[in-house]
N, C-alpha and C. Protein backbone atom coordinates (compact mmCIF):
# COMPACT_ATOMS: atom_id res chain seq x y z
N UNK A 1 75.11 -38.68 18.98
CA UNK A 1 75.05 -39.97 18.31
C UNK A 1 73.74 -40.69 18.63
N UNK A 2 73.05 -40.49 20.11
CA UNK A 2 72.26 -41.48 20.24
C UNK A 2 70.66 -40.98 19.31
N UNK A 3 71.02 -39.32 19.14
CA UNK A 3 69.56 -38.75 18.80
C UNK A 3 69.36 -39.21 17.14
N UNK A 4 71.25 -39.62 16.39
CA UNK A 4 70.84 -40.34 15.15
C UNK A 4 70.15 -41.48 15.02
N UNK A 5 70.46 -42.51 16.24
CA UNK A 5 70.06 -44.13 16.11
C UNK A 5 68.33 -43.84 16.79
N UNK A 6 67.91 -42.63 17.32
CA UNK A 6 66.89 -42.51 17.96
C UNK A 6 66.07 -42.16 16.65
N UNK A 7 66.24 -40.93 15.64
CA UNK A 7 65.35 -40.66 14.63
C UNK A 7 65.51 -42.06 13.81
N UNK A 8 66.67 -42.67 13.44
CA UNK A 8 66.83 -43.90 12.36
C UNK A 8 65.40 -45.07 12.72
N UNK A 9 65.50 -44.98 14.36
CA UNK A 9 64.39 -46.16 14.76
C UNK A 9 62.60 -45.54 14.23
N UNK A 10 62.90 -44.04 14.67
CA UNK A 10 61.40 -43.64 14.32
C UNK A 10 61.12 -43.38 12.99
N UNK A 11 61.73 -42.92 11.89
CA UNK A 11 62.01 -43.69 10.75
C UNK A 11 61.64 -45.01 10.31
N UNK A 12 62.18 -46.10 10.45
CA UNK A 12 62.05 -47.59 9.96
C UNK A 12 60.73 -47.86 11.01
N UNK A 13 60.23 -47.11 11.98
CA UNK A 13 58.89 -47.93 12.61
C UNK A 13 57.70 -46.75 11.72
N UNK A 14 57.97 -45.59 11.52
CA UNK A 14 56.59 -44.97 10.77
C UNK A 14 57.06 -45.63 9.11
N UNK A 15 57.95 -46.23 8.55
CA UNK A 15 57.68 -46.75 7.25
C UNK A 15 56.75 -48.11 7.48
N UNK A 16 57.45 -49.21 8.29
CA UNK A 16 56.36 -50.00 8.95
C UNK A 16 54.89 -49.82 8.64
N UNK A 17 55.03 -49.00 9.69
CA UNK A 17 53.52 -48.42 10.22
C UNK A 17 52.66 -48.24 8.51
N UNK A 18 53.18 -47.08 8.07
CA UNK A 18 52.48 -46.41 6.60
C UNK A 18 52.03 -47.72 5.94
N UNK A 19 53.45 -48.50 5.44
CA UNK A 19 52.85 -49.76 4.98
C UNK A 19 51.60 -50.27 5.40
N UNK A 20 51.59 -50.56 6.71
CA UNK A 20 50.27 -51.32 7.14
C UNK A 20 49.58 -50.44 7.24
N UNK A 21 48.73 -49.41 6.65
CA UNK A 21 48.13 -48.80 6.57
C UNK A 21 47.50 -48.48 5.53
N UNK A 22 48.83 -48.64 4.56
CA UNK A 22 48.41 -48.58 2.97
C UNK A 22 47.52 -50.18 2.83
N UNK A 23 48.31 -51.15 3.20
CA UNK A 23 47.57 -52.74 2.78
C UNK A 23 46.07 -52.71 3.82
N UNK A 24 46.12 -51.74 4.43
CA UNK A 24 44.61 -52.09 5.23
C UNK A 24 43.59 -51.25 4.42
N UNK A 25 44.46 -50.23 4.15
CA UNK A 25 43.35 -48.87 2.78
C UNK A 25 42.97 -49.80 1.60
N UNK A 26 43.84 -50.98 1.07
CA UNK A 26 43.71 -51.51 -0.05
C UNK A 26 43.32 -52.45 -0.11
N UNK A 27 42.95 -53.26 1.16
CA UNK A 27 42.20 -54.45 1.29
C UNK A 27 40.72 -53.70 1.95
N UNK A 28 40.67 -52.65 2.55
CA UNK A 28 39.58 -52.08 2.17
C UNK A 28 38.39 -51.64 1.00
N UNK A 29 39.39 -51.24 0.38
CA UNK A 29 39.03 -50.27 -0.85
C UNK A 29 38.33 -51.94 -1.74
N UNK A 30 39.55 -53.34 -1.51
CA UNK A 30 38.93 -54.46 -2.33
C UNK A 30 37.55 -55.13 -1.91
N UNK A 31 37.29 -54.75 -0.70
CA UNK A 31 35.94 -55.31 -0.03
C UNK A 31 35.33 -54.63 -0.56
N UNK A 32 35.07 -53.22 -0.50
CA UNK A 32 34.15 -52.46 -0.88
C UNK A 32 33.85 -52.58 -2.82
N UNK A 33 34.59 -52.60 -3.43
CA UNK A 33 34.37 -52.77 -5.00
C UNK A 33 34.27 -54.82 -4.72
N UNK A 34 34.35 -55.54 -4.20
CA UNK A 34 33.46 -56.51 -4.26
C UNK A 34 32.12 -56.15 -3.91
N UNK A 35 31.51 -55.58 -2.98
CA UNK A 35 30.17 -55.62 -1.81
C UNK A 35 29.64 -55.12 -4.03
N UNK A 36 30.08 -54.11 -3.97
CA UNK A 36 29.65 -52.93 -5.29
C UNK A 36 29.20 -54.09 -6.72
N UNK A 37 30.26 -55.21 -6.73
CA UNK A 37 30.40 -55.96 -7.29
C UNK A 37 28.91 -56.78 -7.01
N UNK A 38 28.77 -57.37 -6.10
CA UNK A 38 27.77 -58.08 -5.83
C UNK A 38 26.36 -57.99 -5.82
N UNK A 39 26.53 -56.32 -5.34
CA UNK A 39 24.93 -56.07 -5.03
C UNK A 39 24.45 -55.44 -6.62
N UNK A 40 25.20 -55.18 -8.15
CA UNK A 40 25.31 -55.22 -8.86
C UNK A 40 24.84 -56.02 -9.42
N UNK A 41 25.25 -57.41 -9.31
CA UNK A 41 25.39 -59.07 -10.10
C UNK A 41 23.56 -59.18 -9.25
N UNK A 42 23.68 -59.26 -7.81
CA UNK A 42 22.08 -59.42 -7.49
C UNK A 42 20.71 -58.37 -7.82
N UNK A 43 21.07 -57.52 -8.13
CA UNK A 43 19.99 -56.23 -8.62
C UNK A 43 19.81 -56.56 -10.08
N UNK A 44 20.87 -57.25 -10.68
CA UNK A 44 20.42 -57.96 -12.55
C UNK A 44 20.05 -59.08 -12.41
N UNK A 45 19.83 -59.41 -11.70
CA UNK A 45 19.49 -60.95 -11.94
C UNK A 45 17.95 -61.11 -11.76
N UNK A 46 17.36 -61.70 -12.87
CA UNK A 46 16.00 -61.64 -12.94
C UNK A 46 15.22 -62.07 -11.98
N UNK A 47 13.82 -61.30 -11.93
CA UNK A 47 13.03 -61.62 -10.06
C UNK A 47 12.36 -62.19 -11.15
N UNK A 48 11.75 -63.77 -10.13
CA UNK A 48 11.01 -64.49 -10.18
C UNK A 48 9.86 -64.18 -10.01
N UNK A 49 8.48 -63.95 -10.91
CA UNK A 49 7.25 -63.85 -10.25
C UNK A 49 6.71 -64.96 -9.44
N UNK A 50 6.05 -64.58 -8.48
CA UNK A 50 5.52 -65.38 -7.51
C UNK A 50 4.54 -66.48 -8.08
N UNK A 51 4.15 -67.40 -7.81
CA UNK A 51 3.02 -68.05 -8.35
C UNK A 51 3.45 -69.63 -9.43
């Protein structure tokens, strides 16, 4: 009995876990297609000649 309530716990803590893993891959993945985003928007944007 106890080795069921023992896998049930390691179970519900690696779904946990995955989750926060997935939202850290995907708040990753959103930084990076902003940075992509940005340095995009600043590489079009017209250079000023000096003078």
């Amino acid at each position: 009995m106890a080795g069921i309530w023992r896998d049930f716990v390691v179970a519900v803590i690696t779904a946990f876990r995955r989750r926060d893993e997935r939202a850290i891959a995907e708040d990753r993945r959103r930084a990076v297609e902003r940075l992509a985003e940005e340095t995009i928007r600043r590489d079009r944007r017209p250079i000023d000649p000096p003078g």
